[in-house]
Protein backbone atom coordinates (compact mmCIF):
# COMPACT_ATOMS: atom_id res chain seq x y z
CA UNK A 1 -24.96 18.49 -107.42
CA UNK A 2 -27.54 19.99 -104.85
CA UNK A 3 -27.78 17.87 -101.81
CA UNK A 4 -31.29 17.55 -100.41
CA UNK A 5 -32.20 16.61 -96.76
CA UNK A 6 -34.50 13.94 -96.85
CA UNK A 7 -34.92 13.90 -93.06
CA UNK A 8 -36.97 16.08 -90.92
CA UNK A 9 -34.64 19.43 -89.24
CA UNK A 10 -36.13 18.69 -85.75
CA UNK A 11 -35.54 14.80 -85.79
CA UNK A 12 -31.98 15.44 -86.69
CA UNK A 13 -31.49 18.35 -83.73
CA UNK A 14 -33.17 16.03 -81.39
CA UNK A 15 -30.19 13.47 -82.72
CA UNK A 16 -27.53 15.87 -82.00
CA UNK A 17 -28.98 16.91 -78.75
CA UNK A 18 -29.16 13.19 -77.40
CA UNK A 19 -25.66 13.10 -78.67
CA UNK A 20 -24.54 15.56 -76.68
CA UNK A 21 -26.05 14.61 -73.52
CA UNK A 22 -24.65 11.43 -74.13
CA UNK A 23 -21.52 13.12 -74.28
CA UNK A 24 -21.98 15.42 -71.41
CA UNK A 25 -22.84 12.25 -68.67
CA UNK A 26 -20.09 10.59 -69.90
CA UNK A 27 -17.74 13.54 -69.28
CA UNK A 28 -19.95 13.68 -65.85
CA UNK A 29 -19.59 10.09 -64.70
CA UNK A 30 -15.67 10.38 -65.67
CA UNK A 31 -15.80 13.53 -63.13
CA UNK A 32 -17.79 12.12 -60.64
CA UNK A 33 -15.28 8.89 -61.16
CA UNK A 34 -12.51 11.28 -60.52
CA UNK A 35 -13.59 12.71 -57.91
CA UNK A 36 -15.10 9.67 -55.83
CA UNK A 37 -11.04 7.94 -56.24
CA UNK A 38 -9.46 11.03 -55.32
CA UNK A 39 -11.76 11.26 -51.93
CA UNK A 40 -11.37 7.43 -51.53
CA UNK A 41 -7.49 8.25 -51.83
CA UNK A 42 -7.75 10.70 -49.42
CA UNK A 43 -9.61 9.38 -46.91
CA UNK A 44 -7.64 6.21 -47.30
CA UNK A 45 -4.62 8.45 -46.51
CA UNK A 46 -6.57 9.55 -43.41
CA UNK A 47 -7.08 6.03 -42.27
CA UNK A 48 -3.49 5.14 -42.45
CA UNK A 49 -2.29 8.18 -40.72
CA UNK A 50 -4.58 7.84 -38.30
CA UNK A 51 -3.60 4.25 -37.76
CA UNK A 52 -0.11 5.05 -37.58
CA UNK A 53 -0.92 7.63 -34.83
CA UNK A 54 -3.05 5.20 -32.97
CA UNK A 55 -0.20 2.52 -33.29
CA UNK A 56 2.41 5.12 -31.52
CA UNK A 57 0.54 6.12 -29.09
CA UNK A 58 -0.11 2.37 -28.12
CA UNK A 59 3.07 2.08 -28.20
CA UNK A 60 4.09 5.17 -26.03
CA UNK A 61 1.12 3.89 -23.63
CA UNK A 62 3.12 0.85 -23.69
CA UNK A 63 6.56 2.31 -22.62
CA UNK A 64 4.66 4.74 -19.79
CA UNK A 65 2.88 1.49 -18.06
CA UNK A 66 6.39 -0.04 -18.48
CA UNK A 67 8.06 2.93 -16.59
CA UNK A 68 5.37 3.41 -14.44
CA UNK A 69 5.53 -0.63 -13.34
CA UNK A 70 9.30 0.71 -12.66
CA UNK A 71 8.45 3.42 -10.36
CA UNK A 72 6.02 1.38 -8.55
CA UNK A 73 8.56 -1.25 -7.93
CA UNK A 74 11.31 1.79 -6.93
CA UNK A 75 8.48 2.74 -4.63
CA UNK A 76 8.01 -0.51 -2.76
CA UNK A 77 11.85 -0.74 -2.46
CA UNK A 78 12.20 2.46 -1.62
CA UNK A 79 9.33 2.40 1.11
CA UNK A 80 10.79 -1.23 2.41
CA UNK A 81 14.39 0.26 2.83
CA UNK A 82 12.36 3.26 4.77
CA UNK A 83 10.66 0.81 7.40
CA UNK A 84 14.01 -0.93 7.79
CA UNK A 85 15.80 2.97 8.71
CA UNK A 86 12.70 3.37 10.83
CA UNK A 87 13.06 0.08 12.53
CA UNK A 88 16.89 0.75 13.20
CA UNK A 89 16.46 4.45 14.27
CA UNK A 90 13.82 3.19 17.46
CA UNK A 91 15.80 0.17 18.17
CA UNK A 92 18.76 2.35 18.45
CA UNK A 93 16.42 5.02 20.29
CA UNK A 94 15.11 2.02 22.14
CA UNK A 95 18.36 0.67 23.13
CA UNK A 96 18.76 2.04 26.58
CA UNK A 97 15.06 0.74 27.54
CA UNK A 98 15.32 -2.61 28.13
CA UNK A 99 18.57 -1.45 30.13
CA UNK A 100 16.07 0.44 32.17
CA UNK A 101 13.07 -2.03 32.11
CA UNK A 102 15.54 -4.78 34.21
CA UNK A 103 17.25 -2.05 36.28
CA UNK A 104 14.29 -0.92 37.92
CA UNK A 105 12.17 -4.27 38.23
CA UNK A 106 15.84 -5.19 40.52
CA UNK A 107 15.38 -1.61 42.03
CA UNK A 108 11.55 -1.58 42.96
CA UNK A 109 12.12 -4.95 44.75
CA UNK A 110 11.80 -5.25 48.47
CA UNK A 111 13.62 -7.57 50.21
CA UNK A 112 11.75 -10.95 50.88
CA UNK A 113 10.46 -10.94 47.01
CA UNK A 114 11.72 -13.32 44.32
CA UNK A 115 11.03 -13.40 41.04
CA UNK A 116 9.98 -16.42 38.94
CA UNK A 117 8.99 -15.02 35.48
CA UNK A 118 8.08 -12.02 33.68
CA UNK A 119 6.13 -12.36 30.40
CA UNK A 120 5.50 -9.17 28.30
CA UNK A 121 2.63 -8.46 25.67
CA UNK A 122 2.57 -5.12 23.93
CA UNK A 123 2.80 -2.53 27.41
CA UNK A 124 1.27 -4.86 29.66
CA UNK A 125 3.81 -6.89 31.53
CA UNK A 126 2.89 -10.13 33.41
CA UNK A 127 5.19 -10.90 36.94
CA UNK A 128 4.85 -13.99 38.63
CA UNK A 129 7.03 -14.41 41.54
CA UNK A 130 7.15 -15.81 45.49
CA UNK A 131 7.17 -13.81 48.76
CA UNK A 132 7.53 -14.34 52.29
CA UNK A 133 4.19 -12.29 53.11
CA UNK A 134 1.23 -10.53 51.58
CA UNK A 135 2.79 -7.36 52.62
CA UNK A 136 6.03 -7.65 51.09
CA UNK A 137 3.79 -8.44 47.51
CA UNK A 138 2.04 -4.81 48.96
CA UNK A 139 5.22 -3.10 49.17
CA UNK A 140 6.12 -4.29 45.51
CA UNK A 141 3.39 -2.98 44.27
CA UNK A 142 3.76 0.53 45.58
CA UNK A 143 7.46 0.39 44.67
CA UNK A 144 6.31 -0.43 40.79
CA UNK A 145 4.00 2.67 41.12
CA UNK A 146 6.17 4.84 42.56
CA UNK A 147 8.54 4.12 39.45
CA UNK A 148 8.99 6.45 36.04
CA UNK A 149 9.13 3.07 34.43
CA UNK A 150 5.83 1.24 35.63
CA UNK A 151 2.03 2.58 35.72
CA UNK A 152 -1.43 0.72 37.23
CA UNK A 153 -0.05 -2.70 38.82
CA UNK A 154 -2.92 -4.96 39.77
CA UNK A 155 -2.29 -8.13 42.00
CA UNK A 156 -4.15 -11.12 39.46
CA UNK A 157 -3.35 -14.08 41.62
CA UNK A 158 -2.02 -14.18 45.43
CA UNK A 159 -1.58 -17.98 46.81
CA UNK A 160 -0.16 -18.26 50.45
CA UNK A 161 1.27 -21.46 51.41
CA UNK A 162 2.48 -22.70 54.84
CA UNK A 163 5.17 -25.45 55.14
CA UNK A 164 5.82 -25.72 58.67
CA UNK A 165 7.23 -22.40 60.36
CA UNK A 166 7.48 -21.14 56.70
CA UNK A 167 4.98 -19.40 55.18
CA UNK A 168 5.12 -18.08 51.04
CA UNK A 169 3.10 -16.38 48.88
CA UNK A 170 2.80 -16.95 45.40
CA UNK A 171 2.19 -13.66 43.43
CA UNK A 172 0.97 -12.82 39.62
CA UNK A 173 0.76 -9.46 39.12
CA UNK A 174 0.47 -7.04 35.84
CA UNK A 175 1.90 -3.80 35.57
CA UNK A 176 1.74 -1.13 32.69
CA UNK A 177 5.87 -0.66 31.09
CA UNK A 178 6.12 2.83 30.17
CA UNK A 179 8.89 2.33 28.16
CA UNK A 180 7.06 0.31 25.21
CA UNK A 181 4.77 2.96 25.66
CA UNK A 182 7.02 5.40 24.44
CA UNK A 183 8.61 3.47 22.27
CA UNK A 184 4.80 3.34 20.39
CA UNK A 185 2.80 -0.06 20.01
CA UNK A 186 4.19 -1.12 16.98
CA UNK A 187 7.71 -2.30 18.64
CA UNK A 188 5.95 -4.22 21.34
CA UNK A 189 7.00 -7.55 20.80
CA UNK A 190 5.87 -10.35 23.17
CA UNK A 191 8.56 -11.72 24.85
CA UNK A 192 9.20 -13.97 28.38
CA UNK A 193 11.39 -14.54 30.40
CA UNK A 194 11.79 -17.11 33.13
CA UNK A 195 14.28 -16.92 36.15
């Protein structure tokens, strides 16, 4: 039996050609699918490496602000044990001064003069004391500036009193201590003392 096509040759290749295309995008979205999960995957993989990078080096951060915290602390120990050394070493060095300081206030003092109280403040040093005349408080004066120990003494107060034949004159006077001076300003304590 003879088969005869009823239907028109170009309606049928039209048929087959839709068919195909149909086809082809379907192989082309299942490509494109493919490929759009495989770079989803792999950036995806990106993320989560970089995010595990990101997390150690958070965590390294973490350990250097530790250690660093550490050192900082070593530091201030390390710089508070220094002032102490420094503090002994010039109180050592220092030792023999305040030897020297009271040997030569007794030295420079003339006969006549007594002493009531010497304050110091940094290098200045305050003397109060009592003398039988305005020229023995004269001769102190050029004794303390004839010393190593003592610069620039200036009389602040002079008050004479008579009481009968007796006569006295109360004295404040200041006086530079070289000592403290070389000692440096910051061991100059204030300190009195009263006779």
């Amino acid at each position: 039996m003879t088969k005869i096509n009823l239907l028109d040759w170009r309606a049928q290749l039209r048929e087959q050609r839709k068919q195909r295309f149909v086809a082809l995008m379907g192989v082309a979205v299942a490509v494109a699918a493919v490929i759009v999960g495989v770079a989803y995957l792999m950036i995806q993989n990106a993320l989560d490496l970089q995010n595990d990078r990101n997390t150690y080096l958070t965590q390294q951060i973490a350990d250097v602000d530790q250690k660093i915290k550490e050192i900082q602390e070593l530091e201030k120990v390390k710089n508070n044990l220094l002032a102490r050394m420094r503090v002994i070493e010039e109180l050592q060095a220092s030792r023999s001064a305040t030897v020297h300081f009271f040997d030569e206030l007794v030295n420079t003092l003339p006969d006549g003069v007594t002493l009531t109280g010497i304050k110091q403040n940094g290098t200045l040093v305050t003397i109060e004391g009592a003398a039988e005349s305005n020229g023995r408080v004269s001769t102190y004066m050029k004794n303390l500036e004839a010393s190593p120990w003592f610069n620039d003494p200036k009389l602040v107060v002079i008050k004479t009193t008579e009481t009968g034949s007796a006569r006295r004159s109360d004295f404040t006077l200041q006086v530079t201590n070289l000592t403290k001076a070389v000692e440096g300003p910051d061991q100059a304590n204030d300190g009195e003392i009263v006779e």
